[in-house]
C-alpha atoms as a PDB file:
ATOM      1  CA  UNK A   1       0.000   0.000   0.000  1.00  0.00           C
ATOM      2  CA  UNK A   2       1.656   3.916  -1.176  1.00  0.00           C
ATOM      3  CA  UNK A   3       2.265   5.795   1.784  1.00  0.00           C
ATOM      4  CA  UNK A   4      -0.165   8.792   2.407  1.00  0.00           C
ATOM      5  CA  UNK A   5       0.401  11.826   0.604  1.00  0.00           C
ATOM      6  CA  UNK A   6       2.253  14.992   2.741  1.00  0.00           C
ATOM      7  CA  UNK A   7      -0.221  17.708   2.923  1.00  0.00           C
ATOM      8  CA  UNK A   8      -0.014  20.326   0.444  1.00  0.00           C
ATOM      9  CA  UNK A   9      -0.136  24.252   1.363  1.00  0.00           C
ATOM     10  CA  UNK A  10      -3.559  24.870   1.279  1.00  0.00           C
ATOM     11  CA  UNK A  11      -4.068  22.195   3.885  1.00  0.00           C
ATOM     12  CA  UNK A  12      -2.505  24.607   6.323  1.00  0.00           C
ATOM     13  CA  UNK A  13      -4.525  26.110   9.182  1.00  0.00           C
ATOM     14  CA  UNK A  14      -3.050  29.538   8.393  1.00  0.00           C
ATOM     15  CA  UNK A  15      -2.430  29.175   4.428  1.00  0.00           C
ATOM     16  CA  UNK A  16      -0.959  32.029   1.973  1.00  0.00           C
ATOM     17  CA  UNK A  17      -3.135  34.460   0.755  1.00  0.00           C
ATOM     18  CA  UNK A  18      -2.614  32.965  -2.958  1.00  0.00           C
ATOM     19  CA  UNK A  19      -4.178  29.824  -1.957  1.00  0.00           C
ATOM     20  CA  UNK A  20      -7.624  31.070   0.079  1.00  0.00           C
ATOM     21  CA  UNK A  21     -10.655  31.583  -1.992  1.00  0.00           C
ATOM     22  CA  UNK A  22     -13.346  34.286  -2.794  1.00  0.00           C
ATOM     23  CA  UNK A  23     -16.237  34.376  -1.570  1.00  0.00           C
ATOM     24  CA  UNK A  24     -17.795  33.328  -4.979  1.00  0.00           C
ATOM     25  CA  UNK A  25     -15.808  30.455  -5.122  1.00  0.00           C
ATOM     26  CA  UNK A  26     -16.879  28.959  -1.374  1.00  0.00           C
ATOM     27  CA  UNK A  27     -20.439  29.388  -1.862  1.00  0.00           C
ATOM     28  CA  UNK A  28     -20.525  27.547  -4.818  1.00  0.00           C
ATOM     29  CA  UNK A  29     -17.937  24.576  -3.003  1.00  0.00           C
ATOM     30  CA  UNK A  30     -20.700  24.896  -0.457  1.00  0.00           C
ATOM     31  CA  UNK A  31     -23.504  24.360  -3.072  1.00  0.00           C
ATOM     32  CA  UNK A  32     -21.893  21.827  -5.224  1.00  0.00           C
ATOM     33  CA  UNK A  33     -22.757  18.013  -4.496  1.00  0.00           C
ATOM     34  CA  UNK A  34     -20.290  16.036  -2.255  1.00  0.00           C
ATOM     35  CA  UNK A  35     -19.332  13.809  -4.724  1.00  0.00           C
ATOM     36  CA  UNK A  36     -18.765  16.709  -7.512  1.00  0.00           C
ATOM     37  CA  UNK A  37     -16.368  18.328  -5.524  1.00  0.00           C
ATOM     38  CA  UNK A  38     -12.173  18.083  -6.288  1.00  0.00           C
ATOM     39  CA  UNK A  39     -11.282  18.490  -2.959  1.00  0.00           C
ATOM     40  CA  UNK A  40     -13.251  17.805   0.702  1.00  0.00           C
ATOM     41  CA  UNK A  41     -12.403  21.195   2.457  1.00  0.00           C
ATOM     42  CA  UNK A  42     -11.786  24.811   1.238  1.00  0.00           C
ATOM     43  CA  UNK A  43      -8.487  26.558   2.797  1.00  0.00           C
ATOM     44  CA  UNK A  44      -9.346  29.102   5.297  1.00  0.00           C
ATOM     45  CA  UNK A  45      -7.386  31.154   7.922  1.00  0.00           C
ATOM     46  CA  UNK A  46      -7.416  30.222  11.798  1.00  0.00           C
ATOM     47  CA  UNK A  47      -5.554  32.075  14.478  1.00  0.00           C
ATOM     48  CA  UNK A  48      -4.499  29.420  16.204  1.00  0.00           C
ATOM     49  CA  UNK A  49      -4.078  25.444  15.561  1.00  0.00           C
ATOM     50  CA  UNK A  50      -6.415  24.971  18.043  1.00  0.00           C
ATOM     51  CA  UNK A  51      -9.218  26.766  16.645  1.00  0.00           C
ATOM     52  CA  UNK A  52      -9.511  24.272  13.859  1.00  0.00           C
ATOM     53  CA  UNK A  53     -12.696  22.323  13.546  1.00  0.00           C
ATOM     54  CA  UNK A  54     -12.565  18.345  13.885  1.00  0.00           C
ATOM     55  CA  UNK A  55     -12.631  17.123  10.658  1.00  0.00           C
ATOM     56  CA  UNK A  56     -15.294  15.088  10.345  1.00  0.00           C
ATOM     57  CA  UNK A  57     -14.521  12.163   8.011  1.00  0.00           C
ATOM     58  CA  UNK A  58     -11.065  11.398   9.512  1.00  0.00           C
ATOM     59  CA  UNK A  59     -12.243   8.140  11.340  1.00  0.00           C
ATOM     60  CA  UNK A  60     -13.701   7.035   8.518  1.00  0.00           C
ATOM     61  CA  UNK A  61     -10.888   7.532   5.696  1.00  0.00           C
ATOM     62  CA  UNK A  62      -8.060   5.987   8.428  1.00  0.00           C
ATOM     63  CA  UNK A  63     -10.704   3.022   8.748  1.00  0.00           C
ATOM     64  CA  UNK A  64     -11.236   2.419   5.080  1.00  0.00           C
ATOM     65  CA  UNK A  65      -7.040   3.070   4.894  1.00  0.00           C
ATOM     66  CA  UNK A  66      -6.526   0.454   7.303  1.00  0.00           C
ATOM     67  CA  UNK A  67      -8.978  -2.312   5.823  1.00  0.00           C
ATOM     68  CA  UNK A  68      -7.405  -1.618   2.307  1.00  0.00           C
ATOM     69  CA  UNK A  69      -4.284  -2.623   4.051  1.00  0.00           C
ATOM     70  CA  UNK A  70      -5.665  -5.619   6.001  1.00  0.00           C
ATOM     71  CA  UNK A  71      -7.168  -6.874   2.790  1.00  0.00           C
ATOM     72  CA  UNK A  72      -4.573  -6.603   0.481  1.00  0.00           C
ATOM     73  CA  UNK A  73      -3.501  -9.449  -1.235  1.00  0.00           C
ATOM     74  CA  UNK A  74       0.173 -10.633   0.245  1.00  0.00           C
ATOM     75  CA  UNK A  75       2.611 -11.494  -2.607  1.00  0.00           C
ATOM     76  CA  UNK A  76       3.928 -15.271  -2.528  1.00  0.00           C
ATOM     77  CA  UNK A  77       7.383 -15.691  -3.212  1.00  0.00           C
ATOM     78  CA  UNK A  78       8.539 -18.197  -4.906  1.00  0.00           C
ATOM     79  CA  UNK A  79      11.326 -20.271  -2.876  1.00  0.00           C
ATOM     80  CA  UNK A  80      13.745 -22.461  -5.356  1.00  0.00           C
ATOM     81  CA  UNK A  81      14.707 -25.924  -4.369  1.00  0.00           C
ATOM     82  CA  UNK A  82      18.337 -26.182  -4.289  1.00  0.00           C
ATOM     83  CA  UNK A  83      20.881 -28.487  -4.016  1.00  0.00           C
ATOM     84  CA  UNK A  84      23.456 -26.940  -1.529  1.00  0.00           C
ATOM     85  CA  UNK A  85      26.435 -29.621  -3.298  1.00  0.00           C
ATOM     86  CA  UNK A  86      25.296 -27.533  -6.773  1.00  0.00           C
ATOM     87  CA  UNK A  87      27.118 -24.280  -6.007  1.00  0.00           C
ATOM     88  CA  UNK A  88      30.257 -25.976  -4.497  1.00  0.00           C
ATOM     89  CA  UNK A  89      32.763 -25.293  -7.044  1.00  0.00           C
ATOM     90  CA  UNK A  90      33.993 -28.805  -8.779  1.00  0.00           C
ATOM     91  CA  UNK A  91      37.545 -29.304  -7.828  1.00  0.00           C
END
């Protein structure tokens, strides 16, 4: 299973100011269907770490995460049957 991707800089609780969006743009990310959307969240400015909400469907994407990785098929390898006299050098 790939590693999880680093988070990017719009993920940040206190982002650039190239990376927030207009107000335009979040009220139609708010409108738009769940499923239609690129991304889950919209980047946003707190003043603090710990005045950033809970995000919601964090239990739920580690769970699924974890059961991909439980339920992935394990690769067999292949063991060859050797005779250890075979790589003795002849005299």
């Amino acid at each position: 299973m790939p590693k999880m991707n680093l988070p990017k800089h719009d993920e940040s609780y206190n982002p650039p100011e190239e990376y927030l969006w207009a107000e335009k743009e979040v009220n139609e990310w708010k409108t738009s269907h769940v499923e239609d959307r690129l991304q889950n969240y919209y980047p946003k400015i707190h003043k603090a770490l710990r005045h950033v909400e809970v995000y919601q469907p964090l239990i739920k994407e580690r769970f699924e995460r974890c059961l991909d990785i439980y339920l992935a098929p394990r690769m067999r390898k292949k063991k060859v049957d050797m005779n250890p006299d075979d790589l003795l050098p002849e005299d």
